[in-house]
N, C-alpha and C. Protein backbone atom coordinates (compact mmCIF):
# COMPACT_ATOMS: atom_id res chain seq x y z
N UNK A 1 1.60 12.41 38.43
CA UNK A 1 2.25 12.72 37.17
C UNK A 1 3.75 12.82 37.39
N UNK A 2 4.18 12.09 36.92
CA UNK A 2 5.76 12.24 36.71
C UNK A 2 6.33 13.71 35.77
N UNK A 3 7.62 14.40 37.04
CA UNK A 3 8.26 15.86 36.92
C UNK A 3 9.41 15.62 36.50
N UNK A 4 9.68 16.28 35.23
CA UNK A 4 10.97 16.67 35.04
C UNK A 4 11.21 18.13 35.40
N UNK A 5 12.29 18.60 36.60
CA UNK A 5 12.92 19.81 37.03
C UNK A 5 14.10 20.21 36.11
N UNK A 6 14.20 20.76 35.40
CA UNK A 6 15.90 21.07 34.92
C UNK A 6 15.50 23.00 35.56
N UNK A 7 17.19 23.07 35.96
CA UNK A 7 17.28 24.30 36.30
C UNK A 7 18.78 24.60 36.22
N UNK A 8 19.18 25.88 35.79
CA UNK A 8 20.52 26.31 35.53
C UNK A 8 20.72 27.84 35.81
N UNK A 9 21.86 27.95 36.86
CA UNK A 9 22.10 29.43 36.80
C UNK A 9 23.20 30.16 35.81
N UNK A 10 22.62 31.00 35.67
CA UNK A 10 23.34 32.30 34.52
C UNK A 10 24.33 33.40 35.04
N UNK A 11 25.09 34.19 34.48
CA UNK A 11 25.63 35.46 34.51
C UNK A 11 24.63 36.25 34.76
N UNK A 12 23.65 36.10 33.36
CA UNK A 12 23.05 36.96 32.58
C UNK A 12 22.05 37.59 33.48
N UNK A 13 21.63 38.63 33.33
CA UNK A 13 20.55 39.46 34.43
C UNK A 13 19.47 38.60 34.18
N UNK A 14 18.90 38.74 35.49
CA UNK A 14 17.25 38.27 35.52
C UNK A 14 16.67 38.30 34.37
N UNK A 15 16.50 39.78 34.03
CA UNK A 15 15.15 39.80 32.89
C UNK A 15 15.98 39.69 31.85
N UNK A 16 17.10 39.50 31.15
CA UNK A 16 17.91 39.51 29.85
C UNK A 16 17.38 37.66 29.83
N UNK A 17 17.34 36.57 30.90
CA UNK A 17 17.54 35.74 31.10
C UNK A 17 15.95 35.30 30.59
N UNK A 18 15.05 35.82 31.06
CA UNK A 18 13.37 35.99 30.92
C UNK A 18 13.62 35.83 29.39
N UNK A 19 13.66 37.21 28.95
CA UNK A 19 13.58 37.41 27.55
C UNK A 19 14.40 36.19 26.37
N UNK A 20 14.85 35.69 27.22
CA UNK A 20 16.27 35.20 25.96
C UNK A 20 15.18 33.54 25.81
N UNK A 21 14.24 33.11 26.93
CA UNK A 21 13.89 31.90 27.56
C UNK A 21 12.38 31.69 27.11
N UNK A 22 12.00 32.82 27.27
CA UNK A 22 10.22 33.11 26.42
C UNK A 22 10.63 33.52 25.14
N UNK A 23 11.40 34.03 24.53
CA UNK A 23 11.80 33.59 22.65
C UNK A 23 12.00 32.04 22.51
N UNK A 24 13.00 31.47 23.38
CA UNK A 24 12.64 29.82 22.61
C UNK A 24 11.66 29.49 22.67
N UNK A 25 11.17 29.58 24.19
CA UNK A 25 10.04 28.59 24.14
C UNK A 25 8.79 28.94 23.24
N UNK A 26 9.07 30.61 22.52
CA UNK A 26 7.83 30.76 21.72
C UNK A 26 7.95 30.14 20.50
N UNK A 27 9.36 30.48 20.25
CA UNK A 27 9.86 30.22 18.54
C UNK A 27 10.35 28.75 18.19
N UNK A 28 10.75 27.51 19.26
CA UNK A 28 11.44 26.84 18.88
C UNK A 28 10.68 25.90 18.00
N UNK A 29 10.82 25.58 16.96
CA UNK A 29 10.47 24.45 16.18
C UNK A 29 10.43 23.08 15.97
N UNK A 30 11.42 22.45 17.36
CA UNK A 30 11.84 21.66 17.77
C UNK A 30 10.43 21.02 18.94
N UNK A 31 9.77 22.22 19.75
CA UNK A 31 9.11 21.81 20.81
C UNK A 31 8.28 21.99 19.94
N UNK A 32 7.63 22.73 18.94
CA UNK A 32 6.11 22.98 18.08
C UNK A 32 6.01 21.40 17.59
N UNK A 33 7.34 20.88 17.00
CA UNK A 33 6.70 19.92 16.09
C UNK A 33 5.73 18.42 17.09
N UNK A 34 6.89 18.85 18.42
CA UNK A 34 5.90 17.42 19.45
C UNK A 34 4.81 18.12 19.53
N UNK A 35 4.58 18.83 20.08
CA UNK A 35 3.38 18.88 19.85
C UNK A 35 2.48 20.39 19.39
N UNK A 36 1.77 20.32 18.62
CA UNK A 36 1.51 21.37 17.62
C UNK A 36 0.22 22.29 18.43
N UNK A 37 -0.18 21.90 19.39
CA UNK A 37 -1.17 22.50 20.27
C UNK A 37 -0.24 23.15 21.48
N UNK A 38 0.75 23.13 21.78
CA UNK A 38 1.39 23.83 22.08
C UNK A 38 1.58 25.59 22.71
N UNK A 39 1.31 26.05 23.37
CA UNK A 39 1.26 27.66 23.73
C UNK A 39 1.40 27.85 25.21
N UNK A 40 2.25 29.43 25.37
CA UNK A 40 2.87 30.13 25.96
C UNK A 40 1.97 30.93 26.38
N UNK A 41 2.12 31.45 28.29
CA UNK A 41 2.12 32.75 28.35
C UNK A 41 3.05 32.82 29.42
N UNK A 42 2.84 34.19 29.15
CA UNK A 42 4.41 35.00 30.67
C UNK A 42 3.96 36.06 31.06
N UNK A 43 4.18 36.24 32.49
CA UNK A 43 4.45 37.27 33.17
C UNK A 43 5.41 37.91 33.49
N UNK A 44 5.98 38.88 32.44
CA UNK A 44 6.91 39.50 32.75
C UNK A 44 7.34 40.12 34.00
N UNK A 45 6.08 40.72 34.88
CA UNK A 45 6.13 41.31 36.09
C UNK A 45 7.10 40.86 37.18
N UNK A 46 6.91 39.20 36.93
CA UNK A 46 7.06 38.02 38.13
C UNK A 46 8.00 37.29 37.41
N UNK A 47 8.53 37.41 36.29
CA UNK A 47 9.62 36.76 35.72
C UNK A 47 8.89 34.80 35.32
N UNK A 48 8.05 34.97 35.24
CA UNK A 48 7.58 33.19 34.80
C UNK A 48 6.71 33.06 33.38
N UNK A 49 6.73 31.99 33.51
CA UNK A 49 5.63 32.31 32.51
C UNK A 49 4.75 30.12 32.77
N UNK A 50 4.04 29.47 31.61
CA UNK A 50 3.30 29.13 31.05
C UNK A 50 3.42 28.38 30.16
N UNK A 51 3.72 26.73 30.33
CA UNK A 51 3.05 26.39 28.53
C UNK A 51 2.20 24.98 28.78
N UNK A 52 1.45 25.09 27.89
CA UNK A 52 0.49 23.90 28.02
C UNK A 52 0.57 23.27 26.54
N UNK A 53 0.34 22.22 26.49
CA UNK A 53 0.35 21.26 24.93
C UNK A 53 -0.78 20.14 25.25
N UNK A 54 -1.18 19.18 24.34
CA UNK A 54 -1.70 18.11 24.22
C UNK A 54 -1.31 17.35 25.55
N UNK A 55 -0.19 17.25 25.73
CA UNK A 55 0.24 15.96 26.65
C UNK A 55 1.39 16.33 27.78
N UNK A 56 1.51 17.67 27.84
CA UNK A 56 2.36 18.49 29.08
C UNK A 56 1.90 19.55 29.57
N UNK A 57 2.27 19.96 30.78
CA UNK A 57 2.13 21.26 31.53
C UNK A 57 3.43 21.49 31.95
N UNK A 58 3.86 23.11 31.74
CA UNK A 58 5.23 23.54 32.14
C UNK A 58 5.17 24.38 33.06
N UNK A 59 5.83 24.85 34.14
CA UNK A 59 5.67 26.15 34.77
C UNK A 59 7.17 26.88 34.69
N UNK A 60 7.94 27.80 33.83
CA UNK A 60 8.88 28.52 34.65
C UNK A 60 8.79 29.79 35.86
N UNK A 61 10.13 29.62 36.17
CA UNK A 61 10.61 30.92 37.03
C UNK A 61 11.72 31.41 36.54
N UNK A 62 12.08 32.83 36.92
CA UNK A 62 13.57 33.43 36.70
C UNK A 62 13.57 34.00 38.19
N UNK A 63 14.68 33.23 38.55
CA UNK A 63 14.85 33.92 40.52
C UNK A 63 16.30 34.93 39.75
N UNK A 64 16.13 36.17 40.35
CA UNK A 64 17.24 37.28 40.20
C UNK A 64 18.28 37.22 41.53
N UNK A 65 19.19 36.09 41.23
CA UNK A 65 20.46 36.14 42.05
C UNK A 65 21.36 37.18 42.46
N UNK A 66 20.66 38.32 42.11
CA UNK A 66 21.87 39.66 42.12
C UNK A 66 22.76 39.71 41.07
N UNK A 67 23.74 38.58 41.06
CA UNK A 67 25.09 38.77 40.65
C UNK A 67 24.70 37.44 38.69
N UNK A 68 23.30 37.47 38.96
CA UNK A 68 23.25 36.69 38.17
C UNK A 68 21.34 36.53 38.33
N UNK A 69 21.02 35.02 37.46
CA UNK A 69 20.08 34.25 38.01
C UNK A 69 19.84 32.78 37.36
N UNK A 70 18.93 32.74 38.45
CA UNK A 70 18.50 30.95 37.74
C UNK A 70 16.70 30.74 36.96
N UNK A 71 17.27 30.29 35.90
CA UNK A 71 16.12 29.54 35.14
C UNK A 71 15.64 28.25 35.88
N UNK A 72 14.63 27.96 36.69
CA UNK A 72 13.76 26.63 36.25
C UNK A 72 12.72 26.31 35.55
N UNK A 73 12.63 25.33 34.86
CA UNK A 73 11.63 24.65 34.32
C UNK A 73 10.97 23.55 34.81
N UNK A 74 9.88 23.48 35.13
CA UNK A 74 8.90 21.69 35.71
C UNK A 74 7.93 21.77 34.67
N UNK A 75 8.04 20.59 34.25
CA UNK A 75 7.63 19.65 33.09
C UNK A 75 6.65 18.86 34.14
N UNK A 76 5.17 18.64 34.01
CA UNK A 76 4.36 17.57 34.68
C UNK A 76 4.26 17.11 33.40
N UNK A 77 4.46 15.60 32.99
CA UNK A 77 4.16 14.62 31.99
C UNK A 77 2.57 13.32 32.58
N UNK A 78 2.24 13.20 31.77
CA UNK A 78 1.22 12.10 32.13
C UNK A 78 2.18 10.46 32.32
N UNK A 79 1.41 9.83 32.83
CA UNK A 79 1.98 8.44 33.30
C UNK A 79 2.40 8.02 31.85
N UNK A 80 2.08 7.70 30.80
CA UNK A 80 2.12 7.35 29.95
C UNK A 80 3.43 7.87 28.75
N UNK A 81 3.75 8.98 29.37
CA UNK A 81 5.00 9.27 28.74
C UNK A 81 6.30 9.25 29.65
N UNK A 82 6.04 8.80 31.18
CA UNK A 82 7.29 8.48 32.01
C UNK A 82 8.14 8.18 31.92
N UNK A 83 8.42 6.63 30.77
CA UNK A 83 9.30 6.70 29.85
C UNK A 83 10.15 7.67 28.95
N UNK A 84 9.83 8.47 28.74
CA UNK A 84 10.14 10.01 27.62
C UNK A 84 10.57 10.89 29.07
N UNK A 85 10.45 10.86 30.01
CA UNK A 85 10.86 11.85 31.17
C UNK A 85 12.61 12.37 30.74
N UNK A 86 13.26 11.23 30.05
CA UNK A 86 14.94 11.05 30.36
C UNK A 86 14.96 11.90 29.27
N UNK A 87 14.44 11.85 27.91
CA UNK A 87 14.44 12.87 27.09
C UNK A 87 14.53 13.71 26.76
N UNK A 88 12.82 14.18 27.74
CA UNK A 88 12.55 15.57 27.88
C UNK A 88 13.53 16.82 28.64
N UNK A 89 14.21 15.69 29.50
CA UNK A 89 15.38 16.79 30.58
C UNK A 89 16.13 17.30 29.90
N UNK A 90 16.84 16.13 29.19
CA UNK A 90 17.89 15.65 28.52
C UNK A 90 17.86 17.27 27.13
N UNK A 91 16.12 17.25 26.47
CA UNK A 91 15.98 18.07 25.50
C UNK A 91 16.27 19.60 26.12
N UNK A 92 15.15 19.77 26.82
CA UNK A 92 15.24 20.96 27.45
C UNK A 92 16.50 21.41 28.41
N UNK A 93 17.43 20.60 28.81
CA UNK A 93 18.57 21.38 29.34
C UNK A 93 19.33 21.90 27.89
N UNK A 94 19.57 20.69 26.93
CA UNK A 94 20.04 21.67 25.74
C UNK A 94 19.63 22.89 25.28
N UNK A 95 18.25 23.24 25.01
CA UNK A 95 17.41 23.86 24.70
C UNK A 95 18.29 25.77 25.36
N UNK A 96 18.13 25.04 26.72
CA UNK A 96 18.02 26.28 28.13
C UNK A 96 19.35 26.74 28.02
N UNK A 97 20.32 25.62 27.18
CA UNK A 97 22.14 26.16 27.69
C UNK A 97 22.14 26.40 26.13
N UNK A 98 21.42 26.76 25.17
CA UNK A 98 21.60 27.38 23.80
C UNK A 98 21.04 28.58 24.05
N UNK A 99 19.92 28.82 24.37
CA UNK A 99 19.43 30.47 24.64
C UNK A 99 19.84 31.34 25.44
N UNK A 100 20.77 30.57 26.42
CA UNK A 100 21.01 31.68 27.47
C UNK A 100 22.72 31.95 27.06
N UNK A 101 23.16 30.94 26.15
CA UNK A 101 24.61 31.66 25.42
C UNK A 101 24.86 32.33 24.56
């Protein structure tokens, strides 16, 4: 399966960074409409969370840099949307540098 990685570090504390990152990905309307089967979970404990849809699997992390931290996201896509890989980065780095400002 073809991975899209986007990852970006923050100011913002670890868990301010969590919280700000599991509101989009719960609320955004943008990712509901691709696909409407769509859902979240998180572990706050461990800073990650969860999303599965029709035609993706996501995994994040929030690593706590001290002085900061970093968001990643991996996107596994099926062969069939490999094409859409440039997109999806492309979507979700916007996505990741709107919630965390």
């Amino acid at each position: 399966m073809p991975k899209v990685v986007v990852s970006r570090k923050t100011s913002n504390p670890a868990k301010d960074s969590f919280d700000k990152i599991c509101k989009m990905l719960e609320t955004d309307k943008e990712l509901r409409k691709l696909d409407p089967k769509y859902a979240c979970t998180f572990n706050e404990a461990s800073l990650s969370g969860s999303a599965k849809g029709s035609q993706f699997k996501a995994d994040m992390k929030i690593k706590d840099l001290g002085d900061g931290a970093e968001v990643e996201i991996v996107v596994d896509l099926p062969f069939h949307l490999a094409l859409a890989k440039g997109m999806v980065e492309k979507t979700l780095k916007k996505k990741i540098e709107e919630a965390l400002s």
